[in-house]
Protein backbone atom coordinates (compact mmCIF):
# COMPACT_ATOMS: atom_id res chain seq x y z
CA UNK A 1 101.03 73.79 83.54
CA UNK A 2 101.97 76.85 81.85
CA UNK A 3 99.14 79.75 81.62
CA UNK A 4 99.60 79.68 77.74
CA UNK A 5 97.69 76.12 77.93
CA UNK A 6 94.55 77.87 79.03
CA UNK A 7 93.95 78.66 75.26
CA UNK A 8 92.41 75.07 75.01
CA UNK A 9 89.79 76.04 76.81
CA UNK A 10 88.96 78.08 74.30
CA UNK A 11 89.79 81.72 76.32
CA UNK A 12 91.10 84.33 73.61
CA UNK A 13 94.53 85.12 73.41
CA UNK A 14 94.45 88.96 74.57
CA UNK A 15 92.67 87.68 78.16
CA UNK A 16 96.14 85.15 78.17
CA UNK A 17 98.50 87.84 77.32
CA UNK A 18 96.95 90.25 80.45
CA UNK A 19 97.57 87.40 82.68
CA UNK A 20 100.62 87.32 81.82
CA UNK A 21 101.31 90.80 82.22
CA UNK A 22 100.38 90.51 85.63
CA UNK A 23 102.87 87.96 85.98
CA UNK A 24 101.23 84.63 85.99
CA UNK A 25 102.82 82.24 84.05
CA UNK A 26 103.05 79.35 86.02
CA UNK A 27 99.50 77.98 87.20
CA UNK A 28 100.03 76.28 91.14
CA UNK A 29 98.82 73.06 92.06
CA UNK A 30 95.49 74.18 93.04
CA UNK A 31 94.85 75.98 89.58
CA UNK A 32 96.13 73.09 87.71
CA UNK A 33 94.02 70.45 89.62
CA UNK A 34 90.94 72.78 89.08
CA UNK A 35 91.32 74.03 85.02
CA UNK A 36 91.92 70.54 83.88
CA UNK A 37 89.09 69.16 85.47
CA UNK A 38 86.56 68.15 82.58
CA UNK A 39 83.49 67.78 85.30
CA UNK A 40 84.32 71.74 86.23
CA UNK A 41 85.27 72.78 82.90
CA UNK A 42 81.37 71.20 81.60
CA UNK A 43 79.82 73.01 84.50
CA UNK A 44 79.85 71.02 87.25
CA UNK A 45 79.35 72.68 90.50
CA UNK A 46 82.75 72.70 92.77
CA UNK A 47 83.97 73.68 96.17
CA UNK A 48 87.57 74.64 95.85
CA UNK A 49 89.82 74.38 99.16
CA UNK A 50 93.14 75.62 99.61
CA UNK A 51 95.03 77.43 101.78
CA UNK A 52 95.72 81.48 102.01
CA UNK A 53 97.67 82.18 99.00
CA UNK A 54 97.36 79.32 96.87
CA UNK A 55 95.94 81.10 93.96
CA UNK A 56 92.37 80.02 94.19
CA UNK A 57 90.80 83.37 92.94
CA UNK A 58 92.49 82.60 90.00
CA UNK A 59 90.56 79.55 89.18
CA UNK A 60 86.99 82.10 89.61
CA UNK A 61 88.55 84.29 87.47
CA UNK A 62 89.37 82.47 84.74
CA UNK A 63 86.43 80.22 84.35
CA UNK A 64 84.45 83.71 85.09
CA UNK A 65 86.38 85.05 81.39
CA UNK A 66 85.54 81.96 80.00
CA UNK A 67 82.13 82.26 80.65
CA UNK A 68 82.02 85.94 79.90
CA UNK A 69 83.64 86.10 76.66
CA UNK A 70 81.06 83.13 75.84
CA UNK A 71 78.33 85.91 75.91
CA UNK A 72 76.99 84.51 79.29
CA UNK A 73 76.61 86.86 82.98
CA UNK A 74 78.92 85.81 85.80
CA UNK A 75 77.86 86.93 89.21
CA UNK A 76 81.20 87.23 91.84
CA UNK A 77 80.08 87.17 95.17
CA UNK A 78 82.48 88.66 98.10
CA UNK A 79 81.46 89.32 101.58
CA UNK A 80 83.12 92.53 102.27
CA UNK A 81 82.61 96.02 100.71
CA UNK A 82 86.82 96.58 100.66
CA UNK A 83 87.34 92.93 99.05
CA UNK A 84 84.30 94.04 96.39
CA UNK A 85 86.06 97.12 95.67
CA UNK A 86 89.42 95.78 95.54
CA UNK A 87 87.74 93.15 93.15
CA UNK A 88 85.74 95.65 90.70
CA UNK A 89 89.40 97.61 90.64
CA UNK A 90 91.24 95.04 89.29
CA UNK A 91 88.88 93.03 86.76
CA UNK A 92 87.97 96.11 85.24
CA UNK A 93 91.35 97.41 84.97
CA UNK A 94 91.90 93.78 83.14
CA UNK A 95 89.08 93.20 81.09
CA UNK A 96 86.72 96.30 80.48
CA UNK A 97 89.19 97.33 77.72
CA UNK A 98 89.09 93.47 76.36
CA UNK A 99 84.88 93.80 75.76
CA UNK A 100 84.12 92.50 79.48
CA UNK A 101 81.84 95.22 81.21
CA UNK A 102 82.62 94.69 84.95
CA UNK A 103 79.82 96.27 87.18
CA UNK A 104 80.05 96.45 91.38
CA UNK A 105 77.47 96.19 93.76
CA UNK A 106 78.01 96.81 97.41
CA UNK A 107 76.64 99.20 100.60
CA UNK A 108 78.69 101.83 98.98
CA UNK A 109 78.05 101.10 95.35
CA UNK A 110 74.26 101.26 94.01
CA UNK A 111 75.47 103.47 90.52
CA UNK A 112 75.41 99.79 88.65
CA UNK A 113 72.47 98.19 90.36
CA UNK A 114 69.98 99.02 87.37
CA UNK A 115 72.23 97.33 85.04
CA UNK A 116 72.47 93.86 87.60
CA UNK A 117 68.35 94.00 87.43
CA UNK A 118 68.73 94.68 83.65
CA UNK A 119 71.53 91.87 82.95
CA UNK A 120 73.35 94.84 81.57
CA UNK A 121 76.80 93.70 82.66
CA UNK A 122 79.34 90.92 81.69
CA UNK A 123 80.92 89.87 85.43
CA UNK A 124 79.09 91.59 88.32
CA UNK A 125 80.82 91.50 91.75
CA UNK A 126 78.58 91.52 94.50
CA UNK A 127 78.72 91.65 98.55
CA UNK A 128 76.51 88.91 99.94
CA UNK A 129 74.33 91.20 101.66
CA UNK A 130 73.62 93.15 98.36
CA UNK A 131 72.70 89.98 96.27
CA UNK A 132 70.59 88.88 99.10
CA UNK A 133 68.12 92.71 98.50
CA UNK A 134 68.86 92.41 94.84
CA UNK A 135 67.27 89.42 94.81
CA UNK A 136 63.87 90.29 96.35
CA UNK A 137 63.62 92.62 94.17
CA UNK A 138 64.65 90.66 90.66
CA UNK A 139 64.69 87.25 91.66
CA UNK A 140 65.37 86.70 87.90
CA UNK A 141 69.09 88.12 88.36
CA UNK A 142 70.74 84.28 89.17
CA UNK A 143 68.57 82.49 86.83
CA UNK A 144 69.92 84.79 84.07
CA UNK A 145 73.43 83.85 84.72
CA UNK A 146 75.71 80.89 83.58
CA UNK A 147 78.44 80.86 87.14
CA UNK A 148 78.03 82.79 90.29
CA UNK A 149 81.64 82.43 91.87
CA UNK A 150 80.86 82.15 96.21
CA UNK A 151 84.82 84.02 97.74
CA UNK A 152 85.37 83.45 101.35
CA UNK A 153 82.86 80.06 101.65
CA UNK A 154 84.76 79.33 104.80
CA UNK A 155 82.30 81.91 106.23
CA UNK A 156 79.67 79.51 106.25
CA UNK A 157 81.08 78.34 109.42
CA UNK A 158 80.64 82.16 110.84
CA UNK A 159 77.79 82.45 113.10
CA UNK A 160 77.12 85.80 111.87
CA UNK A 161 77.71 85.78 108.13
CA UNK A 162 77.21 81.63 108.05
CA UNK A 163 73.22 81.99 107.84
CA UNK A 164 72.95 84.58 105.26
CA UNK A 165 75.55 83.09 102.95
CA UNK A 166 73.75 79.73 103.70
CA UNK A 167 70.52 81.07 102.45
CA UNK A 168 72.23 82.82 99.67
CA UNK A 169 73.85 79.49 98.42
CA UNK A 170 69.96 77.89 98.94
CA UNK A 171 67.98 80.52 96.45
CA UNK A 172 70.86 79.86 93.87
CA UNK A 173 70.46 76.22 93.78
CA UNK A 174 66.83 76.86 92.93
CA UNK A 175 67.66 79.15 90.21
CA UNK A 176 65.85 77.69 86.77
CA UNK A 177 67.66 76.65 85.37
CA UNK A 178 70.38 76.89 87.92
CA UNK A 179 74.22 78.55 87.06
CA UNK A 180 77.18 76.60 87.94
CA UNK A 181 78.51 77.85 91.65
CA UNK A 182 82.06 77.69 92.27
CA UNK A 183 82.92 77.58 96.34
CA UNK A 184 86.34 79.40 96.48
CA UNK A 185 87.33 78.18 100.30
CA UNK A 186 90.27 78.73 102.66
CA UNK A 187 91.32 75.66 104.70
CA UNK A 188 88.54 74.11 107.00
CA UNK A 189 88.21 71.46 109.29
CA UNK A 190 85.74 69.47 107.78
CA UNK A 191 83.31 70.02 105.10
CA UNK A 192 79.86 68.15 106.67
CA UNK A 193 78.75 66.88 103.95
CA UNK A 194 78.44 70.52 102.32
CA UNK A 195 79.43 69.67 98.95
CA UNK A 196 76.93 66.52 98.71
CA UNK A 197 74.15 69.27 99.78
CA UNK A 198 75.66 71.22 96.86
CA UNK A 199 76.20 68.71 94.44
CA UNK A 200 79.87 69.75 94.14
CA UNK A 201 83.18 68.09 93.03
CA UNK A 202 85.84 68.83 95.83
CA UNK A 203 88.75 69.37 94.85
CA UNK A 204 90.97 69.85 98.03
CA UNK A 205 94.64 71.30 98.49
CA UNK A 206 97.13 71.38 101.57
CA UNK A 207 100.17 72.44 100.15
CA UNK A 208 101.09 76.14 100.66
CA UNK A 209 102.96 77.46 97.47
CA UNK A 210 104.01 80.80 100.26
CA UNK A 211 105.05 79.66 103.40
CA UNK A 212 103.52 81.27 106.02
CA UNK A 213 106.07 82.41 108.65
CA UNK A 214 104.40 83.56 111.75
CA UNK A 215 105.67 85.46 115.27
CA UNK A 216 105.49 88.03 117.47
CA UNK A 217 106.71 91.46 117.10
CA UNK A 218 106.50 93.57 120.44
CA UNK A 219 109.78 94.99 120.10
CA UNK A 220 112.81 96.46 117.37
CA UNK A 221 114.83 93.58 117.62
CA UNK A 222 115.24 90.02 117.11
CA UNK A 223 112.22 88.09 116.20
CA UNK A 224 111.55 84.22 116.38
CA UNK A 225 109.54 83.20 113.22
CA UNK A 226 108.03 79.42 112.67
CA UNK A 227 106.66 77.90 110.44
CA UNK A 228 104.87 75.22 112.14
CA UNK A 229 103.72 73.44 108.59
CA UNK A 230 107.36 72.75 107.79
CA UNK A 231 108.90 72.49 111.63
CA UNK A 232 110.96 75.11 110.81
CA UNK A 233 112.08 78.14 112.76
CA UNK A 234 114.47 81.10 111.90
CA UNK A 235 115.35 84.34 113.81
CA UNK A 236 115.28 87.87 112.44
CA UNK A 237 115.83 91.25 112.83
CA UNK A 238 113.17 93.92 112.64
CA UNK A 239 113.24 97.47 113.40
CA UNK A 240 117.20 97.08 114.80
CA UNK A 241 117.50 98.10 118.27
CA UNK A 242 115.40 101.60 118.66
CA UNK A 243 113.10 101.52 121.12
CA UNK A 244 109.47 101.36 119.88
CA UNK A 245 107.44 104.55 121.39
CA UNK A 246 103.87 102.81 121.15
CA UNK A 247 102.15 100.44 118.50
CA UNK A 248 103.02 103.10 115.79
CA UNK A 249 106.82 103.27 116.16
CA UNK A 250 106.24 99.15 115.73
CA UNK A 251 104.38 99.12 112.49
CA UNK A 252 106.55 101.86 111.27
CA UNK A 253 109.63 99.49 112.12
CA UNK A 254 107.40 96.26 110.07
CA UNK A 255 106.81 98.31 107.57
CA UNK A 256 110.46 99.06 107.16
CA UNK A 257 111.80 96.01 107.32
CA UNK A 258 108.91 94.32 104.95
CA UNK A 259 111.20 93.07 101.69
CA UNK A 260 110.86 94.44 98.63
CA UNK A 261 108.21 92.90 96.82
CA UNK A 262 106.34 91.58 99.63
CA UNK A 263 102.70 92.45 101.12
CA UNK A 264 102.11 93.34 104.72
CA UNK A 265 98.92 93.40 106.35
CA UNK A 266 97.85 95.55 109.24
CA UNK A 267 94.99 95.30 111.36
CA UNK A 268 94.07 97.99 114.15
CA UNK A 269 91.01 97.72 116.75
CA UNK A 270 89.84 101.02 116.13
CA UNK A 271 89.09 103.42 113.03
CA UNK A 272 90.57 106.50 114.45
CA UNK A 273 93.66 103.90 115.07
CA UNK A 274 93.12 102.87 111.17
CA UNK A 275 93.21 106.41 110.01
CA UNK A 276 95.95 107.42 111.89
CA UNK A 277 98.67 104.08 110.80
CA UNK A 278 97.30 105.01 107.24
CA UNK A 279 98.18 109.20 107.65
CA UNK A 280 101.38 108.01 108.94
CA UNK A 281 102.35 105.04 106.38
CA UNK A 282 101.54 107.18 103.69
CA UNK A 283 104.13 110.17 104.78
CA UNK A 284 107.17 107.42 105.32
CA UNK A 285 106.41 105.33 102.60
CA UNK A 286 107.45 106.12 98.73
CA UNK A 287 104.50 107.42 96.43
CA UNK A 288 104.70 104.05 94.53
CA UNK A 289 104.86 101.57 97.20
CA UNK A 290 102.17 99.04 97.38
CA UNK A 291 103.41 97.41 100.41
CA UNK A 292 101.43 97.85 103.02
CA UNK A 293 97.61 98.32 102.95
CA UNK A 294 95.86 99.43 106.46
């Protein structure tokens, strides 16, 4: 399904034209499955799971435009202040310009909470946490919107996040009259009955449009990679043969050896570790090079 064929459900041309600018053209199997769906599309609640990579943000964005340019609020809840951020970043950068006001709300944004209370906003995006004090204190915000879009649902099955979310997920089924929630979910186990509790269509995918390659770098050198979905394995080089002078030298060697056009994530224990990878990143690295984010 080519993104062009989203103008049937009635999304404008110019929101089309951006996603394509971004380079979507293609929708995956995931997106497909999802933005065809006539139960979805007429408002059915859904839990979408997929793996890592699989495009199912897409699917919350799009029906989040569709609902936005209809003149209805979309609430887009995340549970971290980076991913909220991150989020804010790039649908404003899309759609403020296109007559979608995109507001944030997080522990380190409050400048746009007035306007949440108000219903001053086309597509709020919202850490879990900050919905959950919003709330006590305009318990009207959910019932004034027509999707709140859940990111990250696998988290119900965190013991510390799990409850909050689940409560979360509780006070918006209650909403009068109640918005659609779309469940954007990595790959679980099992769902336990979630969706009945929800009322959701599942729509469920295994495939993994990237494959995921995974093994372990300790040294510059030759590196055994698998990729266990597949039963696949394939050896190679990172870093070439310098020896690695701490956990530094190593990530400087990753970064290196990343390919063009690729994303590397790094995670460190520690935020003076954090700060430091970053400092150091940023003087090896080109100005333009999106890369690697710490």
């Amino acid at each position: 399904m080519q993104v062009e064929e989203l103008s049937t459900l009635n999304i404008d041309k110019q929101f089309i034209q951006a996603w394509k600018g971004a380079g979507i053209n293609e929708l995956t199997e995931v997106q497909e499955a999802a933005l065809s769906d006539s139960d979805i599309l007429n408002g059915q609640n859904a839990v979408i799971v997929a793996p890592t990579s699989s495009g199912k943000t897409f699917i919350g964005e799009v029906l989040a435009v569709r609902v936005a340019s209809s003149l209805h609020r979309v609430v887009y809840l995340v549970p971290y202040k980076a991913l909220a951020d991150e989020k804010y970043a790039d649908f404003s950068e899309s759609y403020r310009d296109l007559g979608l006001p995109v507001v944030v709300s997080s522990g380190d944004h409050s400048e746009f909470d007035r306007d949440i209370r108000r219903g001053d906003f086309s597509i709020a995006v919202i850490v879990y946490e900050k919905l959950a004090q919003l709330l006590v204190q305009s318990p009207g915000i959910i019932s004034d919107c027509h999707l709140v879009v859940v990111d990250e649902t696998q988290l119900l099955g965190d013991k510390n996040r799990g409850p909050l979310l689940e409560m979360l997920l509780a006070k918006i089924k209650r909403g009068k009259p109640s918005p659609q929630i779309l469940c954007l979910s990595a790959t679980v186990g099992a769902l336990n009955d979630f969706h009945l509790w929800l009322g959701a269509k599942v729509i469920e995918i295994t495939g993994r449009p990237v494959p995921l390659w995974e093994g372990v770098f300790e040294k510059p050198g030759d590196v055994i990679f698998y990729n266990v979905a597949e039963g696949k394995t394939e050896s190679r080089n990172i870093g070439g043969n310098v020896p690695a002078a701490g956990k530094d030298d190593l990530i400087d060697s990753a970064v290196r050896a990343t390919e063009e056009g690729k994303q590397l994530l790094i995670f460190r224990t520690k935020v003076d570790d954090t700060e430091r990878t970053a400092e150091k990143l940023a003087q090896v690295l080109p100005p333009s090079d999106s890369s690697c984010r710490s």
